[in-house]
Protein backbone atom coordinates (compact mmCIF):
# COMPACT_ATOMS: atom_id res chain seq x y z
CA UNK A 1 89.81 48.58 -123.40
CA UNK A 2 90.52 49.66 -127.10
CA UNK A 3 94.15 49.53 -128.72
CA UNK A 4 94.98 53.11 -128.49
CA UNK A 5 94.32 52.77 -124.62
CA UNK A 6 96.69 49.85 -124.64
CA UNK A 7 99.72 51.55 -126.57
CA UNK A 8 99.16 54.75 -124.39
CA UNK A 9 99.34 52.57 -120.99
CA UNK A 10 101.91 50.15 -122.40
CA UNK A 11 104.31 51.50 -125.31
CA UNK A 12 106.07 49.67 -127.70
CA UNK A 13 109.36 48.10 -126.20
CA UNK A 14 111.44 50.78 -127.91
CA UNK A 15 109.69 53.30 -126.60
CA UNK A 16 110.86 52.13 -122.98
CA UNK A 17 114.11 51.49 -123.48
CA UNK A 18 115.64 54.42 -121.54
CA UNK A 19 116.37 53.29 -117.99
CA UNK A 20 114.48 56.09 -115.47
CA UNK A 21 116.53 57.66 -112.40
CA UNK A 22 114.10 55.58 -110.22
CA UNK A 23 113.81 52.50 -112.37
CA UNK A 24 118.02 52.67 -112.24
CA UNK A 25 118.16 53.10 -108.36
CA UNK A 26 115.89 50.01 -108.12
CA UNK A 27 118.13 47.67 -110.33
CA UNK A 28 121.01 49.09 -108.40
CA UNK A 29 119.74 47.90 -105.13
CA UNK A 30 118.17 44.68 -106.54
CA UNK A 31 121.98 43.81 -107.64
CA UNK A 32 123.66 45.21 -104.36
CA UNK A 33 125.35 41.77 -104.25
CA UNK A 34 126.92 41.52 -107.51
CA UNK A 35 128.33 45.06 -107.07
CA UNK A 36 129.56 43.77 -103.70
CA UNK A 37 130.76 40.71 -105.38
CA UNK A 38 132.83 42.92 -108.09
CA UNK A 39 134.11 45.10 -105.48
CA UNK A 40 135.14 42.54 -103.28
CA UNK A 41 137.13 40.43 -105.98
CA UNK A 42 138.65 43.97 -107.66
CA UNK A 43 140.19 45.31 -103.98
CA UNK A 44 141.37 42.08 -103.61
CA UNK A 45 143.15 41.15 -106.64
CA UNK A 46 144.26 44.82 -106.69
CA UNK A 47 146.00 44.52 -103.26
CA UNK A 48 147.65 41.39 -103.96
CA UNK A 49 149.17 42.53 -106.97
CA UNK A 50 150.11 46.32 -105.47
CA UNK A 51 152.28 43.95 -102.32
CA UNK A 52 153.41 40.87 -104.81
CA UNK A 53 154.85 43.23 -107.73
CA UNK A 54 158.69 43.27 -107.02
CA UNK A 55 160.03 46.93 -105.83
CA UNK A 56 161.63 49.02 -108.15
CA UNK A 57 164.22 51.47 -106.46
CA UNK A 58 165.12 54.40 -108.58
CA UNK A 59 169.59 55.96 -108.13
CA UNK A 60 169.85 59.16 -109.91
CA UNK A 61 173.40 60.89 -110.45
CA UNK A 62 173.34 64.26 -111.32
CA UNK A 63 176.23 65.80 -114.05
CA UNK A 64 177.28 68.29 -115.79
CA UNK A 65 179.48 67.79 -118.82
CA UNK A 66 182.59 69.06 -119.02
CA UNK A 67 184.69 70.26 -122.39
CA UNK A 68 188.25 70.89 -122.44
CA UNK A 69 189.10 74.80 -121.76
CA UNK A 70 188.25 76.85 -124.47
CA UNK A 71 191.61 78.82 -124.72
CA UNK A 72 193.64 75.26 -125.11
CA UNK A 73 191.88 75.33 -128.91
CA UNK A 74 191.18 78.98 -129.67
CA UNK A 75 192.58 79.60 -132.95
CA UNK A 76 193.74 76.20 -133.59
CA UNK A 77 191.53 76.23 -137.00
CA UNK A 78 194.01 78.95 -138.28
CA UNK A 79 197.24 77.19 -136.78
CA UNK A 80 195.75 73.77 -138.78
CA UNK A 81 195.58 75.89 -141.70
CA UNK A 82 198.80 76.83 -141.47
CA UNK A 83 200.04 73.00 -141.32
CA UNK A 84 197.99 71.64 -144.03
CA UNK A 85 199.09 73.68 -146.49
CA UNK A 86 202.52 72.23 -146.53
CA UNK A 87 201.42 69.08 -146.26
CA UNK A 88 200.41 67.77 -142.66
CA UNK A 89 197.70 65.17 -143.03
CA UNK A 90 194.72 66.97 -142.06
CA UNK A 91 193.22 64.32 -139.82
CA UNK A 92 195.20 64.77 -137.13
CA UNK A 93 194.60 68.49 -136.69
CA UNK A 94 191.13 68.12 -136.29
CA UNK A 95 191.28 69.45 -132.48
CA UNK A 96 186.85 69.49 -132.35
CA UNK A 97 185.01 71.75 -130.36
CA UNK A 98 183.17 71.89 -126.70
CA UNK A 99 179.54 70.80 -128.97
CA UNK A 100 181.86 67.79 -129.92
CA UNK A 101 183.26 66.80 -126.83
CA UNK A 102 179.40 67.03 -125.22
CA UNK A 103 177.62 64.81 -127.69
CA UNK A 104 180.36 62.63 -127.58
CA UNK A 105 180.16 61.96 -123.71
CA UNK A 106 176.65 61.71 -123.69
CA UNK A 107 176.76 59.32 -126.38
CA UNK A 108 179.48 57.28 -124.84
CA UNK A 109 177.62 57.51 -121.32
CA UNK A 110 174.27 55.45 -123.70
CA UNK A 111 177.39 53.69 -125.17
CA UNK A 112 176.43 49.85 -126.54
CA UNK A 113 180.40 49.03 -125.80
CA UNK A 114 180.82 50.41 -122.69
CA UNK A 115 177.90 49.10 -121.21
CA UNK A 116 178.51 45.32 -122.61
CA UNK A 117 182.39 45.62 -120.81
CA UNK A 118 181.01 46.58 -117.44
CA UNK A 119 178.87 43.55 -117.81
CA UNK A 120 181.11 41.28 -118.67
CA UNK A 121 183.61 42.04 -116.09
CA UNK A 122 181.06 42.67 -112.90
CA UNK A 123 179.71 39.13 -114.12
CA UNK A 124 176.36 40.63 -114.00
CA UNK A 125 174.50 38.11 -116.12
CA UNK A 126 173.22 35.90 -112.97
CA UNK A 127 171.71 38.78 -111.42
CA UNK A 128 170.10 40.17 -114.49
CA UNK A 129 168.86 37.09 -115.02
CA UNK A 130 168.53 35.34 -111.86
CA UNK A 131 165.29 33.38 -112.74
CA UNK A 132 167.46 31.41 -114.90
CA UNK A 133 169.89 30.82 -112.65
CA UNK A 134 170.94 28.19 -110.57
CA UNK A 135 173.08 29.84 -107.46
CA UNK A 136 173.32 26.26 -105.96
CA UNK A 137 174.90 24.59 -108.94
CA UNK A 138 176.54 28.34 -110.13
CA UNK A 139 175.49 27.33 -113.62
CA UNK A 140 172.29 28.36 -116.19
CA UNK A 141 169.05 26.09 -115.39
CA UNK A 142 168.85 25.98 -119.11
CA UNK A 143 171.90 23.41 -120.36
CA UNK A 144 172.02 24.63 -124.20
CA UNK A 145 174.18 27.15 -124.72
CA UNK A 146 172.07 28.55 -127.18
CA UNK A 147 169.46 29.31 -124.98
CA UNK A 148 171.49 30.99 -121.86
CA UNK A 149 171.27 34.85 -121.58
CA UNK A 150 174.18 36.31 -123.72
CA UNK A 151 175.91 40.04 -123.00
CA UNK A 152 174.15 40.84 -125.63
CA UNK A 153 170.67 40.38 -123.83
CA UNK A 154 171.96 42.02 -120.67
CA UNK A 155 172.92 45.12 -122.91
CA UNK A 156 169.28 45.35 -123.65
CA UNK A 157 167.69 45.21 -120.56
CA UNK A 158 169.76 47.44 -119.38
CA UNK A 159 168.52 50.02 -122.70
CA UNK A 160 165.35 49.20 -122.49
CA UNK A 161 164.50 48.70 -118.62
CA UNK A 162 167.64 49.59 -116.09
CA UNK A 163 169.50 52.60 -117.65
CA UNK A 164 168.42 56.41 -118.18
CA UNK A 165 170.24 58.96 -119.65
CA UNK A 166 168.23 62.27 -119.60
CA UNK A 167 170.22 65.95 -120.78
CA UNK A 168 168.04 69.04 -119.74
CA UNK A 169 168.38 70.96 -122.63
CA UNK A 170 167.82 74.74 -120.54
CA UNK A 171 170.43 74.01 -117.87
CA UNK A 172 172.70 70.86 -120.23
CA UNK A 173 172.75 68.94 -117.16
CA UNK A 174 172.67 65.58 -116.88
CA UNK A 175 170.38 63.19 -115.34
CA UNK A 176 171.97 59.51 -115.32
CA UNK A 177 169.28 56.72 -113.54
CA UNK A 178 169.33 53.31 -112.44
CA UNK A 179 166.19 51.44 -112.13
CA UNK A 180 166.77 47.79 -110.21
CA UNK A 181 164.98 45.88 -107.88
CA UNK A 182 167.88 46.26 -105.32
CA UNK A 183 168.72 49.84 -104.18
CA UNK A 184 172.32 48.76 -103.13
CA UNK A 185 173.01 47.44 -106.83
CA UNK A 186 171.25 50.21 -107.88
CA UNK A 187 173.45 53.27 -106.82
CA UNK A 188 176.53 50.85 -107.18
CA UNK A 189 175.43 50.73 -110.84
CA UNK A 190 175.02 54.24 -111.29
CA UNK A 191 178.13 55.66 -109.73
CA UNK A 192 180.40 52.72 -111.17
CA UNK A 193 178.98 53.60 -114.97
CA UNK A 194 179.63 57.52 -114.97
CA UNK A 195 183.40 56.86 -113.75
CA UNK A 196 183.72 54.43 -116.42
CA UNK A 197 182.53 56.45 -118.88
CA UNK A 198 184.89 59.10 -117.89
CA UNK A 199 188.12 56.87 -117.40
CA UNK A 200 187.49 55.50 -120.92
CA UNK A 201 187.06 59.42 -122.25
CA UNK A 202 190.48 60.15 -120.16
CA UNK A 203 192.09 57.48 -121.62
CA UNK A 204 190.70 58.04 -125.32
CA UNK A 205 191.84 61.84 -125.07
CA UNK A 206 195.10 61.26 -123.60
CA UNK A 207 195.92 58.38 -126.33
CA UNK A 208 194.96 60.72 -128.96
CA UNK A 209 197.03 64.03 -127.38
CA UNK A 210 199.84 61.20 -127.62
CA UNK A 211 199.15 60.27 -131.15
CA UNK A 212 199.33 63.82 -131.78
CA UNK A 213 202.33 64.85 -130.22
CA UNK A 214 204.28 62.61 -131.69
CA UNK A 215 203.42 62.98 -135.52
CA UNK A 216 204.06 66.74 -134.40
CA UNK A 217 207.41 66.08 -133.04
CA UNK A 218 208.30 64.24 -136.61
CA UNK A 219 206.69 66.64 -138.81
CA UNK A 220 208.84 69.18 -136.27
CA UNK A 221 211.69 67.42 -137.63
CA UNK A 222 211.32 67.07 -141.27
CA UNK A 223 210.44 70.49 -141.63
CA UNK A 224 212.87 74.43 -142.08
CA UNK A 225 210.23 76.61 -142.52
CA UNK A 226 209.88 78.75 -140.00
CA UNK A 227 206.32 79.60 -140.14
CA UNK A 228 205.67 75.81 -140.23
CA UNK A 229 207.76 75.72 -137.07
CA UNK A 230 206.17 78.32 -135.18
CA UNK A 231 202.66 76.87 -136.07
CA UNK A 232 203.63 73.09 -134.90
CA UNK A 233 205.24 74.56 -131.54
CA UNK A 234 201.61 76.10 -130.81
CA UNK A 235 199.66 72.54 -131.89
CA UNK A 236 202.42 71.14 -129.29
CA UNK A 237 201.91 73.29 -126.23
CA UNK A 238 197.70 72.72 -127.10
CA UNK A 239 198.26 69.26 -126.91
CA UNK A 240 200.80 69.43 -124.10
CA UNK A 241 198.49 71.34 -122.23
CA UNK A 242 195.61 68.76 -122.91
CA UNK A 243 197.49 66.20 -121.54
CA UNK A 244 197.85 67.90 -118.76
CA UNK A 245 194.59 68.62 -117.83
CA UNK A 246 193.07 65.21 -118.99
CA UNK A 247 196.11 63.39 -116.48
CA UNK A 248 195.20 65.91 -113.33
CA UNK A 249 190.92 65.44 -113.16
CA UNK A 250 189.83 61.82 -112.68
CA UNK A 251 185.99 63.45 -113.73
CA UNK A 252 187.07 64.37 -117.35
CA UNK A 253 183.81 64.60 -119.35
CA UNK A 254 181.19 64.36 -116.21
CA UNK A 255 181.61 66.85 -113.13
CA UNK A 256 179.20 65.23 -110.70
CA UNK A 257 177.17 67.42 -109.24
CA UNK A 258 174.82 65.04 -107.08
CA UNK A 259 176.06 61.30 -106.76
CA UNK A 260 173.69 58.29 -107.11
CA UNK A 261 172.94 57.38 -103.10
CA UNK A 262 171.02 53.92 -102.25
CA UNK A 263 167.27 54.93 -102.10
CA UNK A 264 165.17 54.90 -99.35
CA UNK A 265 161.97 54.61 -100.89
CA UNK A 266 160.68 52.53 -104.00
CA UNK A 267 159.97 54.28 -107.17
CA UNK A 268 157.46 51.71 -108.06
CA UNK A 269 154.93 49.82 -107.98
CA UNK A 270 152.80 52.97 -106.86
CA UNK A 271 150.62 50.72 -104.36
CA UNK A 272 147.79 53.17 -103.53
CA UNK A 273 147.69 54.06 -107.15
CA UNK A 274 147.11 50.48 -108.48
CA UNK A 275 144.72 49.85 -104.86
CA UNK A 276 142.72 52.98 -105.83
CA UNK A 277 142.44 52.06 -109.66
CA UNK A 278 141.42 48.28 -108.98
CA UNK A 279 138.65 49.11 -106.88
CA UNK A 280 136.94 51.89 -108.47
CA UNK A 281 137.33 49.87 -111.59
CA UNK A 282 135.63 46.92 -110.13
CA UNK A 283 133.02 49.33 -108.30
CA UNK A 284 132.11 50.36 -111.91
CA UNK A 285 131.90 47.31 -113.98
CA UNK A 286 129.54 46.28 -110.89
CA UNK A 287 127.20 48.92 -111.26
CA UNK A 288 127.29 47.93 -114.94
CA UNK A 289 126.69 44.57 -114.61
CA UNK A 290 123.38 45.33 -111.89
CA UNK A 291 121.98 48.00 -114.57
CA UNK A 292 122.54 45.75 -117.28
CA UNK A 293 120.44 42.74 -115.83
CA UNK A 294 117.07 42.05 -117.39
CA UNK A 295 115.54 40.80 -114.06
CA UNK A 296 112.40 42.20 -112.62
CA UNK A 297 112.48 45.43 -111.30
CA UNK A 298 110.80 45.00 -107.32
CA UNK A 299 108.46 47.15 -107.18
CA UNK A 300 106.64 46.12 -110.28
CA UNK A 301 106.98 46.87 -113.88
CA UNK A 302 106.90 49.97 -115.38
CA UNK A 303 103.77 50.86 -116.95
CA UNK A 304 101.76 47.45 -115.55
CA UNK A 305 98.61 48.28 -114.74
CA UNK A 306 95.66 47.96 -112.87
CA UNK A 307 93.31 44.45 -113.73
């Protein structure tokens, strides 16, 4: 047998490289047991982690913001006008607007303070951070002070992990969540949070309606102009009026719509999800592994031929 009949029956090695549809099914079936092996190992380890993850329970509240009546500030800017040009400081005439009052109870709702205060007096560092400590003793495992979990770090699990605040721009309602692995704590959490936020809104706006009313009454006082007069009587009844409505309505910037209830099923881990991805990923890294093998294929090798 010459060399050309050689290289025509037996190639060069590059030449041969490419894996064949048959050649493939035979190294898949030579390696049966290392795909087994991989699948085996991936279900597995993907069960065990889908039941040993801790549950995640998901308490949604559902609001719409609220903004003090329209008519109580219509034409206030003119009124405020009116005051300012003999005198009145014009800070407190600034009355805002129903875009003001929004973004401010959204942002106080995502508030750093608020949040830190609920902490702080629902003691709600030992359950945040239970792995650290010790409900025998009712003290930190960890004895340096410098080490134990502050408000500060509760205030950012919460950001980062626990709390949601979501505003549907179409509709402007508000979706307020509560992610924790206990569904009681959970919709406690929510429900609690969204009354704060509106008590300390009620409070703020009937402190400043106070404020108001009573640098009216004095500028009232000080003042013989009658336009002046007429104007301040008007900024009076607004703020009189505010007071009023801020006292009467316990949900001042938030009108719930759907409270936070104690879920009945887990929002995560997504056990069939992580089941399903762990063993078609370990199905696939076997069938890798048996293609990838530079054992014999049974059968024979390609191109061997005939003594």
């Amino acid at each position: 047998m010459n060399v050309i009949d050689t290289l025509v029956q037996n190639p060069p090695a590059s030449e041969t490289d490419e894996i064949s549809l048959h050649d493939a099914w035979l190294r898949l079936r030579a390696g049966w047991k290392i795909i087994a092996a991989f699948l085996l190992v991936a279900s597995v380890g993907s069960v065990s982690t889908a039941f040993l993850m801790t549950p995640i329970f998901d308490s949604t509240a559902l609001l719409a913001v609220t903004t003090q009546d329209d008519s109580a500030i219509k034409g206030t800017s003119g009124l405020s006008k009116i005051a300012s040009q003999f005198g009145m400081a014009s800070d407190m005439l600034d009355f805002g607007g129903s875009s003001d009052q929004k973004a401010e109870a959204i942002a106080t709702l995502a508030s750093r303070v608020l949040l830190e205060t609920y902490i702080r007096e629902q003691n709600l560092l030992p359950i945040l951070f239970a792995e650290k400590w010790d409900a025998q003793k009712g003290e930190w495992k960890e004895k340096d002070p410098a080490k134990q979990p502050t408000v500060w770090d509760g205030y950012k699990l919460f950001n980062k992990k626990i709390r949601t605040v979501t505003e549907d721009k179409k509709t402007g309602l508000v979706q307020f969540a509560i992610s924790w692995k206990d569904r009681n704590l959970a919709a406690k959490w929510a429900n609690d949070i969204v009354a704060r936020t509106n008590a300390y809104l009620r409070n703020k706006a009937l402190d400043t309606s106070s404020r108001h009313i009573n640098y009216l009454n004095d500028e009232l006082k000080r003042t013989n102009v009658l336009e002046l007069q007429e104007a301040i009587y008007r900024l009076l009844e607004i703020e009189i009026k505010k007071t009023m409505l801020a006292r009467g309505n316990e949900e001042y910037s938030f009108k719930t719509i759907d409270p936070a209830v104690v879920p009945q099923e887990r929002s995560r881990p997504r056990r069939w999800l992580i089941i399903t991805f762990g063993t078609v990923t370990g199905l696939f890294l076997g069938v890798v592994v048996a293609l990838l093998r530079k054992t014999p294929v049974p059968g024979g090798m390609r191109g061997a031929t005939a003594p």
